[in-house]
Protein backbone atom coordinates (compact mmCIF):
# COMPACT_ATOMS: atom_id res chain seq x y z
CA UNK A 1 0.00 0.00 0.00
CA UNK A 2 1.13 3.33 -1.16
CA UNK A 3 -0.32 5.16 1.80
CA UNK A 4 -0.46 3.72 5.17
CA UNK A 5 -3.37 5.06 7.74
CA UNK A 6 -2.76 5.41 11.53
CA UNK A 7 -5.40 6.03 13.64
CA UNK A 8 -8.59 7.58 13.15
CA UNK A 9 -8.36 8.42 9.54
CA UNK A 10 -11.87 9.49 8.12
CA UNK A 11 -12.85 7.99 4.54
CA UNK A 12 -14.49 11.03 4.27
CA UNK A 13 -11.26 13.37 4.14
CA UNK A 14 -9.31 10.82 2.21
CA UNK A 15 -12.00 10.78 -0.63
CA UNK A 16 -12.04 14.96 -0.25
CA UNK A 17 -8.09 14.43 -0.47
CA UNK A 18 -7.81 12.35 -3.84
CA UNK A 19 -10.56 14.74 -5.92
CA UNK A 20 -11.04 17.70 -4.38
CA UNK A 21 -9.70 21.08 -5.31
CA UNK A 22 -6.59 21.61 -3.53
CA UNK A 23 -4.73 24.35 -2.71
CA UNK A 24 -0.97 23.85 -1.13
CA UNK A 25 0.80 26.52 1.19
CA UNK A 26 3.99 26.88 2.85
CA UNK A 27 4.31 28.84 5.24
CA UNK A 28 7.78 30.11 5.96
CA UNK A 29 9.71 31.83 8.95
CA UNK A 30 12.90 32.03 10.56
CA UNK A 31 14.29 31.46 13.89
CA UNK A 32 17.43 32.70 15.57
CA UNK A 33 17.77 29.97 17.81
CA UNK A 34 18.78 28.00 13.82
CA UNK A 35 22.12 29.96 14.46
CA UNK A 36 23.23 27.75 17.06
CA UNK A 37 25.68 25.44 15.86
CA UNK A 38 24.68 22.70 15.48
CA UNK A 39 20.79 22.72 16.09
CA UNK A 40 20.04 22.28 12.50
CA UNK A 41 21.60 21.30 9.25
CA UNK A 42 18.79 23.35 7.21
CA UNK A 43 21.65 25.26 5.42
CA UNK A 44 25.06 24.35 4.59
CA UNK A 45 25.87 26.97 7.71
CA UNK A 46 24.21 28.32 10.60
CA UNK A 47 23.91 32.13 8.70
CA UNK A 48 22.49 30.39 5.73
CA UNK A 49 19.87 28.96 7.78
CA UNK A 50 18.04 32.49 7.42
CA UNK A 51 17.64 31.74 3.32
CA UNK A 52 16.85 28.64 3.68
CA UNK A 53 12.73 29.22 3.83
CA UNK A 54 12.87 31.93 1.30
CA UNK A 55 14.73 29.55 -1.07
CA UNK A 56 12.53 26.93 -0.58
CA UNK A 57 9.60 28.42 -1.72
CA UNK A 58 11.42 30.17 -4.68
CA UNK A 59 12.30 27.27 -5.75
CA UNK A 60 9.11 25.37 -5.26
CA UNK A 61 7.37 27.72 -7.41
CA UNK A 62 9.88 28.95 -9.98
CA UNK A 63 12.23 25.58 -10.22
CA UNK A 64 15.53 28.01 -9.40
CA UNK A 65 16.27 30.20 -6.24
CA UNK A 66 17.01 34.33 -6.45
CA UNK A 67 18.34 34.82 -2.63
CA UNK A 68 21.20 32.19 -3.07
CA UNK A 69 22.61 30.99 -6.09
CA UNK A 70 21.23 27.56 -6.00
CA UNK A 71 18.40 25.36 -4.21
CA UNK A 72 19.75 24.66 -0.38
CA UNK A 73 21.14 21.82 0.49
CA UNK A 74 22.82 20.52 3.53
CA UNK A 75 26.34 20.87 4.37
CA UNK A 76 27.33 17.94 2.49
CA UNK A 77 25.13 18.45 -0.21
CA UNK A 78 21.86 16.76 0.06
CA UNK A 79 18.74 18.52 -1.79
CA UNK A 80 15.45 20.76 0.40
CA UNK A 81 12.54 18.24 0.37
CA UNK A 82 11.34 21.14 -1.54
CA UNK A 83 12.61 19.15 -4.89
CA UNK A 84 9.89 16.62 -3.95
CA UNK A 85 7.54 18.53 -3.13
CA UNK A 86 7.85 20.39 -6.48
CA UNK A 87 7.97 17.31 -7.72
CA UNK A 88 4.41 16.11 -6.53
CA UNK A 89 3.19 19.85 -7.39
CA UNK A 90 4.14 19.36 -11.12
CA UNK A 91 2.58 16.05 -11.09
CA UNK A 92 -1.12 16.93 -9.35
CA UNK A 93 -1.17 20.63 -11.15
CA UNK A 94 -2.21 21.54 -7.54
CA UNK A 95 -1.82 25.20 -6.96
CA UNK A 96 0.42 26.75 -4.65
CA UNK A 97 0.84 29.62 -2.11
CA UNK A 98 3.46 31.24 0.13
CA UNK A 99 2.47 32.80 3.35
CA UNK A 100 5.41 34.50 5.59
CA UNK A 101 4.80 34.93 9.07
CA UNK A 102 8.21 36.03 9.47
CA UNK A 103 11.15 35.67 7.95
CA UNK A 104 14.88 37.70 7.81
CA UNK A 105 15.16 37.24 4.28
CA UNK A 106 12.38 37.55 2.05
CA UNK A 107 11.59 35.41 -1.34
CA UNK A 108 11.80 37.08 -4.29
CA UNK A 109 8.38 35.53 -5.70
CA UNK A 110 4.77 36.69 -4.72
CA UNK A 111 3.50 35.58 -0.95
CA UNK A 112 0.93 36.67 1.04
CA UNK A 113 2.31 38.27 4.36
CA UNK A 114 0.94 38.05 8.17
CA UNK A 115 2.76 41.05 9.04
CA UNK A 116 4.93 39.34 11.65
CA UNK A 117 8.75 38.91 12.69
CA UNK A 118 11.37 36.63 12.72
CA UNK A 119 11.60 34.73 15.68
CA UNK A 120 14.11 35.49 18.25
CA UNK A 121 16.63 32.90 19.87
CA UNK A 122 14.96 31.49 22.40
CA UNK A 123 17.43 30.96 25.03
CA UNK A 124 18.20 35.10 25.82
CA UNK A 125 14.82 36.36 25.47
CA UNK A 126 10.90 36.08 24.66
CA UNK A 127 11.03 34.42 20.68
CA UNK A 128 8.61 37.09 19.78
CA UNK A 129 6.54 40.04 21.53
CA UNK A 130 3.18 39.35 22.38
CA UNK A 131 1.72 42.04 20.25
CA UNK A 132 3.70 39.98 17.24
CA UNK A 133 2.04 37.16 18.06
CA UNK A 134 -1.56 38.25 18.23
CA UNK A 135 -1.21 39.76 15.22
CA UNK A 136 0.22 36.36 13.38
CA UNK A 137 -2.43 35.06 14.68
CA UNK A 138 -5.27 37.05 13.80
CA UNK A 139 -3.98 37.86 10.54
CA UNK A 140 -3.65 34.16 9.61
CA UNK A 141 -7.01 33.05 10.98
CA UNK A 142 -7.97 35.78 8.04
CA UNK A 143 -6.38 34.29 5.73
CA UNK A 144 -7.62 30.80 6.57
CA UNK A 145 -10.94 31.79 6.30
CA UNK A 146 -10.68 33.44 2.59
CA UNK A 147 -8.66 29.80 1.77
CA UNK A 148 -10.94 27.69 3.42
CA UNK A 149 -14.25 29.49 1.53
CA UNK A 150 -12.58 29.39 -1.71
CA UNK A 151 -11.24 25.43 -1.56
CA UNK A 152 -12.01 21.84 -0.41
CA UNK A 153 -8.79 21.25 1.23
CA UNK A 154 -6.21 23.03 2.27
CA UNK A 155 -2.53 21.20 2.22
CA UNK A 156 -0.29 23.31 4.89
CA UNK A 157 3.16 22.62 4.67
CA UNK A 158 6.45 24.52 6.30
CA UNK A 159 9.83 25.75 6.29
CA UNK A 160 11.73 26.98 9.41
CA UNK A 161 15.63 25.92 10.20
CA UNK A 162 15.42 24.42 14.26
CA UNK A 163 11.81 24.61 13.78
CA UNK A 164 11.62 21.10 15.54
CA UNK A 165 13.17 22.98 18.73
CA UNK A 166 10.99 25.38 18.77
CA UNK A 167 8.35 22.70 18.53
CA UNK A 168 9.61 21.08 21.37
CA UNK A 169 9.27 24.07 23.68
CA UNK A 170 6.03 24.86 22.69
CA UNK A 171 4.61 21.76 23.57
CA UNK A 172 6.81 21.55 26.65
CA UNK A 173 5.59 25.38 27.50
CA UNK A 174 2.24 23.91 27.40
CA UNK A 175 2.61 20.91 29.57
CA UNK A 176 3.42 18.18 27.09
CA UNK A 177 6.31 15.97 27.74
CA UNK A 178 8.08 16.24 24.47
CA UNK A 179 11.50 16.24 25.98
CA UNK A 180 13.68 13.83 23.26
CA UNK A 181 10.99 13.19 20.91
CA UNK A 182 11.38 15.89 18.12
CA UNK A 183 12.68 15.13 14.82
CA UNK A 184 16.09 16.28 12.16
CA UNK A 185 16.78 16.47 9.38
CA UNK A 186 20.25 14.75 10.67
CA UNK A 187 20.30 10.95 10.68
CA UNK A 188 22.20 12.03 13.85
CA UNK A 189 19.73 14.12 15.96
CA UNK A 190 20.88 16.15 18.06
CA UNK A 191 18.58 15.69 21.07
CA UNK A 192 20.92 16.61 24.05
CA UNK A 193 22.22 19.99 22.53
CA UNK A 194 17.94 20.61 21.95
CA UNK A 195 16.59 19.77 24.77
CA UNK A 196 19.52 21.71 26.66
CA UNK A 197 18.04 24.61 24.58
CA UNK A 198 14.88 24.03 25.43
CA UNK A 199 15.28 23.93 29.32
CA UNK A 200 17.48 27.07 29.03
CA UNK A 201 14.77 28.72 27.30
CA UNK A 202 12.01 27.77 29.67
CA UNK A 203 14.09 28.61 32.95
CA UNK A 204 14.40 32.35 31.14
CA UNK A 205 11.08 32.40 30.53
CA UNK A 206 10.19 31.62 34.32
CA UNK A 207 6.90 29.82 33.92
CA UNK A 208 6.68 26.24 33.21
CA UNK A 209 3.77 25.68 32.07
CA UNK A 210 1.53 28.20 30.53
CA UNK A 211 -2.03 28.53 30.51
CA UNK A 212 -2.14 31.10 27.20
CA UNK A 213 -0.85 29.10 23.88
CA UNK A 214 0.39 32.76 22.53
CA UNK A 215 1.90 33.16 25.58
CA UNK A 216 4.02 30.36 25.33
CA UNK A 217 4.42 30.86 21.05
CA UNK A 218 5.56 34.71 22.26
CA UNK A 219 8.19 33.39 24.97
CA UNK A 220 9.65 30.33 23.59
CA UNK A 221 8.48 29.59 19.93
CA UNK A 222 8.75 31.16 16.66
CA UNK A 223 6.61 32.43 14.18
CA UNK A 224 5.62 29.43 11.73
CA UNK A 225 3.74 27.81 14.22
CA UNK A 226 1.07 30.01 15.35
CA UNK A 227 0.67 31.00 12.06
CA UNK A 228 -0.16 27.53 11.28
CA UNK A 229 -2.58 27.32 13.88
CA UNK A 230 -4.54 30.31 12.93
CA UNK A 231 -4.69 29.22 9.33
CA UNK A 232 -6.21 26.21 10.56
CA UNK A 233 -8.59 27.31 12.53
CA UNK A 234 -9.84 29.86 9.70
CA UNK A 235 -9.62 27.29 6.94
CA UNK A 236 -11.83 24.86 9.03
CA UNK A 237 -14.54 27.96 10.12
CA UNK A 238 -15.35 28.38 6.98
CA UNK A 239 -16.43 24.60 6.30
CA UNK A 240 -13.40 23.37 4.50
CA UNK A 241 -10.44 20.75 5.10
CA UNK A 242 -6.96 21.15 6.70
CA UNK A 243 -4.35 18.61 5.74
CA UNK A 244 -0.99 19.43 7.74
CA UNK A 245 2.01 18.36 6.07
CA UNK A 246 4.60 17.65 8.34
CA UNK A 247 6.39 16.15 11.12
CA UNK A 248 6.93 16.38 14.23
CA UNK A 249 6.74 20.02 14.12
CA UNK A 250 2.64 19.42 13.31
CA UNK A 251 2.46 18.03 16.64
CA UNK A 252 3.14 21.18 18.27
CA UNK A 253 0.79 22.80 15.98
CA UNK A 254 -1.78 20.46 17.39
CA UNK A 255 -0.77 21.87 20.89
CA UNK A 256 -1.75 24.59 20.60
CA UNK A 257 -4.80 23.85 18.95
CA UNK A 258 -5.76 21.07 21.72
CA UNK A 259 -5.60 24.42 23.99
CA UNK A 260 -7.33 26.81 22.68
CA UNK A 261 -9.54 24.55 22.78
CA UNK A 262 -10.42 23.91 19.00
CA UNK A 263 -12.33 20.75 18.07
CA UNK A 264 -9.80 18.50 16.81
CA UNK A 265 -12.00 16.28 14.11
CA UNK A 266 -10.33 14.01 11.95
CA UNK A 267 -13.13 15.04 9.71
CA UNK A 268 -11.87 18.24 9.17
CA UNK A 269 -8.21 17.70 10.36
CA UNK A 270 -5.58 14.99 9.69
CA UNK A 271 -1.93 15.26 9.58
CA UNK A 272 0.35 13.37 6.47
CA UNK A 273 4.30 12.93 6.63
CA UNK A 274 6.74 10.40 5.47
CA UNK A 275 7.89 7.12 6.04
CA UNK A 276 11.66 8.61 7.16
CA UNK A 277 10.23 10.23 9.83
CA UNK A 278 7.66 8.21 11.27
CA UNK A 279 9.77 5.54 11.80
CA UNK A 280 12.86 7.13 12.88
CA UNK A 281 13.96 5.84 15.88
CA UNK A 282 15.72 9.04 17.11
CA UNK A 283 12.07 10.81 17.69
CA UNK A 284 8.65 9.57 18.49
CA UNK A 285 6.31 11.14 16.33
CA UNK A 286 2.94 9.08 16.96
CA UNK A 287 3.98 9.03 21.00
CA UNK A 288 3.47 12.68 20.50
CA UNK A 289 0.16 12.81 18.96
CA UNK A 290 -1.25 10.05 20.98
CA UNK A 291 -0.78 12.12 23.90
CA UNK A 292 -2.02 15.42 22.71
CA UNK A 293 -4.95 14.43 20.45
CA UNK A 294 -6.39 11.41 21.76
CA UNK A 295 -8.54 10.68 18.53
CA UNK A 296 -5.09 11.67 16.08
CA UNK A 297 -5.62 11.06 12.23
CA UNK A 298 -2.50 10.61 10.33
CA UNK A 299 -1.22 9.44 6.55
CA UNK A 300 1.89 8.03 5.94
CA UNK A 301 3.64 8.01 2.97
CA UNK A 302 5.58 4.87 1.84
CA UNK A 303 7.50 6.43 -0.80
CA UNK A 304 10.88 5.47 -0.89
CA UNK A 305 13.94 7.16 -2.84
CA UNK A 306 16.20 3.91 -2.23
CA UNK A 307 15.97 2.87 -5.91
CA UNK A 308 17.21 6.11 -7.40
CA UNK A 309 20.10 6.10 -9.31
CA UNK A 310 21.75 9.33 -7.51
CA UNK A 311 23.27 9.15 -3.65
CA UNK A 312 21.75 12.33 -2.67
CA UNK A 313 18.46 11.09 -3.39
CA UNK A 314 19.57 7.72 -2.18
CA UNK A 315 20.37 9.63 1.16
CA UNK A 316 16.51 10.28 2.29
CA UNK A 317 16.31 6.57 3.08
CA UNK A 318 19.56 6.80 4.83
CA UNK A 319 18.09 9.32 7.41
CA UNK A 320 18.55 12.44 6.35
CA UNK A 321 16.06 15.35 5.73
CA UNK A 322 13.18 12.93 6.74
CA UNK A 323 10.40 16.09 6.11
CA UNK A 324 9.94 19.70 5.64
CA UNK A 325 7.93 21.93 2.74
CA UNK A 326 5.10 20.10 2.99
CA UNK A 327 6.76 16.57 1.68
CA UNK A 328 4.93 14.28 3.26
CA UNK A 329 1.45 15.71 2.93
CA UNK A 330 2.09 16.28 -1.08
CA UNK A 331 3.50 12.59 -1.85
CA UNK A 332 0.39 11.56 0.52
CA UNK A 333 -2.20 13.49 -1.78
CA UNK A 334 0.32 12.51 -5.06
CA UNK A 335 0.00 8.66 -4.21
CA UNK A 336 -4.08 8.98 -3.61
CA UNK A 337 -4.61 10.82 -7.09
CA UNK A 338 -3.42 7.58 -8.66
CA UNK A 339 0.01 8.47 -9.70
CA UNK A 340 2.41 5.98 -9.20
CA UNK A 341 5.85 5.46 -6.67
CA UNK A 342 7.63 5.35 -9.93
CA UNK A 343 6.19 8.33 -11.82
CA UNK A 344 7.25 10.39 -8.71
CA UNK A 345 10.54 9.10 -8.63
CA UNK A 346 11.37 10.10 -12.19
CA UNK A 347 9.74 13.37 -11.80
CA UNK A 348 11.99 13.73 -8.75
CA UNK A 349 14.96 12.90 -10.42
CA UNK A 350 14.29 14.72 -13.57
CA UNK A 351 13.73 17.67 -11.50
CA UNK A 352 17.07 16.68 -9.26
CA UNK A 353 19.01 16.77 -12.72
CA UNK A 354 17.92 20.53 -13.82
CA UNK A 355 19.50 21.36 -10.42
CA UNK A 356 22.89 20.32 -11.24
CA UNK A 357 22.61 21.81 -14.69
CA UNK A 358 21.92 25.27 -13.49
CA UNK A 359 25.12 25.34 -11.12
CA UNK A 360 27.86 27.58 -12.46
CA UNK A 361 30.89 25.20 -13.14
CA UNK A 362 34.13 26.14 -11.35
């Protein structure tokens, strides 16, 4: 099977999912905690962690980036997940749009902005101020609502650098153990150097559990995540489906969702990643959502790169990357239109090869 279900997946949404119109956005945002070394490998260095997101989506949409000369990659050289995603985009013709809820550098393609900020580094002060957050927030709960009246489901994918440490102190912030359990986009995760972030972030904060979601976005998160929130919860108001692409970083979405109190329905909600990532031994992604959202919904896809005929390629099923731009949720929704593991994979490498032909020789 192409596509695994876990949980309480509804028929429903997965009918909704393979013939509906579809609309995919990425929402993209930058931290400063990704400048710790270390934290993340979302760049080939910790200062090009800040154009990763804004290359991402450039080249999701346009095939080619404008804020660095080519698509990023990780130190060694591994593509963004954004080459599958594009990938799956040119395959299902399903439109796509760019939301920033904060980012350092901007991408030099159209978006639709929440008017908010980057995030700050966590450890030495609040991540954003509160009146930042709000706004994110209200702004995207906007937006949500024009999406959700104007589709049938809504595929919400991201792109932050240390966004899964982030993730983890939100959902610690509001009382979820999720010490350890995070994802990376490192086959070597590293958990201590995070979660030594994380407590260091939470003792400056001085509260250990907060009662306010934004709160706890405002003192120890970033902005990607609240803005995912409030696009959900608009996109579902109006009546329409929310498909959240991602990882382990869509469990701290979730979190704050589960308290603010918003009906988690696997009629309306359900969460898709990949194979890499869910069963990755160095995180615990369904642990996660079976103890935030008891009646969890989520698609797995069993797409597999080990057959390609390139090693960076080959290297997704060697543990790196695992997830990010919305991979998981658009090979999900790929697989259930009918096309097949081996269409994507030559679309995926054609698109790999137009990479390499666009770099400047030396």
């Amino acid at each position: 099977m192409s596509v695994k279900f876990v949980g309480n997946v509804s028929q429903r949404f997965v009918d909704v999912l393979k013939s509906g119109d579809a609309v995919f956005v990425v929402v993209i945002g930058t931290t400063d905690t990704s400048l710790i070394p270390g934290i993340t490998i979302a760049g080939a260095s910790p200062e090009l962690t800040h154009y990763t997101p804004a290359a991402d989506v450039e080249f999701l949409i346009d095939g080619k980036c404008y804020v660095i000369p080519t698509p990023p990659v990780t130190p060694d050289g591994k593509p963004t997940p954004a080459l599958i995603s594009r990938a799956c985009i040119l395959l299902t013709k399903i439109p796509t749009i760019v939301v920033n809820s904060g980012c350092r550098v901007l991408p030099n393609i159209p978006y639709i902005d929440l008017r908010g900020m980057p995030g700050r580094d966590i450890r030495t002060g609040n991540a954003l101020d509160i009146e930042v957050c709000r706004r994110i927030f209200h702004n995207a709960i906007n937006v949500g609502k024009f999406l959700g009246s104007n589709f049938d489901i809504v595929i919400l994918g991201e792109s932050i650098p240390a966004g899964t440490t982030t993730a983890m102190a939100i959902m610690v912030a509001l009382g979820f153990n999720a010490w350890g359990r995070v994802s990376s986009a490192s086959p070597n995760n590293p958990i201590e150097l995070k979660c030594r972030v994380v407590r260091e972030a939470i003792r400056r904060a001085g509260v250990e559990v907060f009662e306010d979601p934004l709160q706890a976005v405002s003192a120890v998160g970033d902005p990607v995540h609240i803005a995912l929130a409030g696009l959900t919860i608009g996109i579902v108001d109006s009546g329409c489906r929310v498909l959240l692409a991602g990882g382990t970083q869509m469990c701290a979405v979730v979190s704050i969702l589960r308290k603010l109190d918003f009906n988690l329905d696997p009629e309306f909600l359900e969460i898709a990643t990949t194979r890499w990532l869910v069963y990755d031994r160095q995180s615990d992604m369904i642990g996660l959502l079976s103890e935030i959202w008891n009646n969890y919904a989520l698609l797995i896809s069993e797409f597999s790169l080990s057959e390609s005929k390139y090693p960076g390629l080959k290297a997704y099923d060697e543990g790196f990357v695992k997830e990010g731009v919305g991979m998981g949720g658009m090979l999900v929704t790929t697989l259930l239109r009918g096309f097949s593991k081996s269409e994507i994979l030559s679309k995926v490498e054609e698109e790999y090869e137009k990479i390499f032909k666009s770099v400047p020789s030396e």
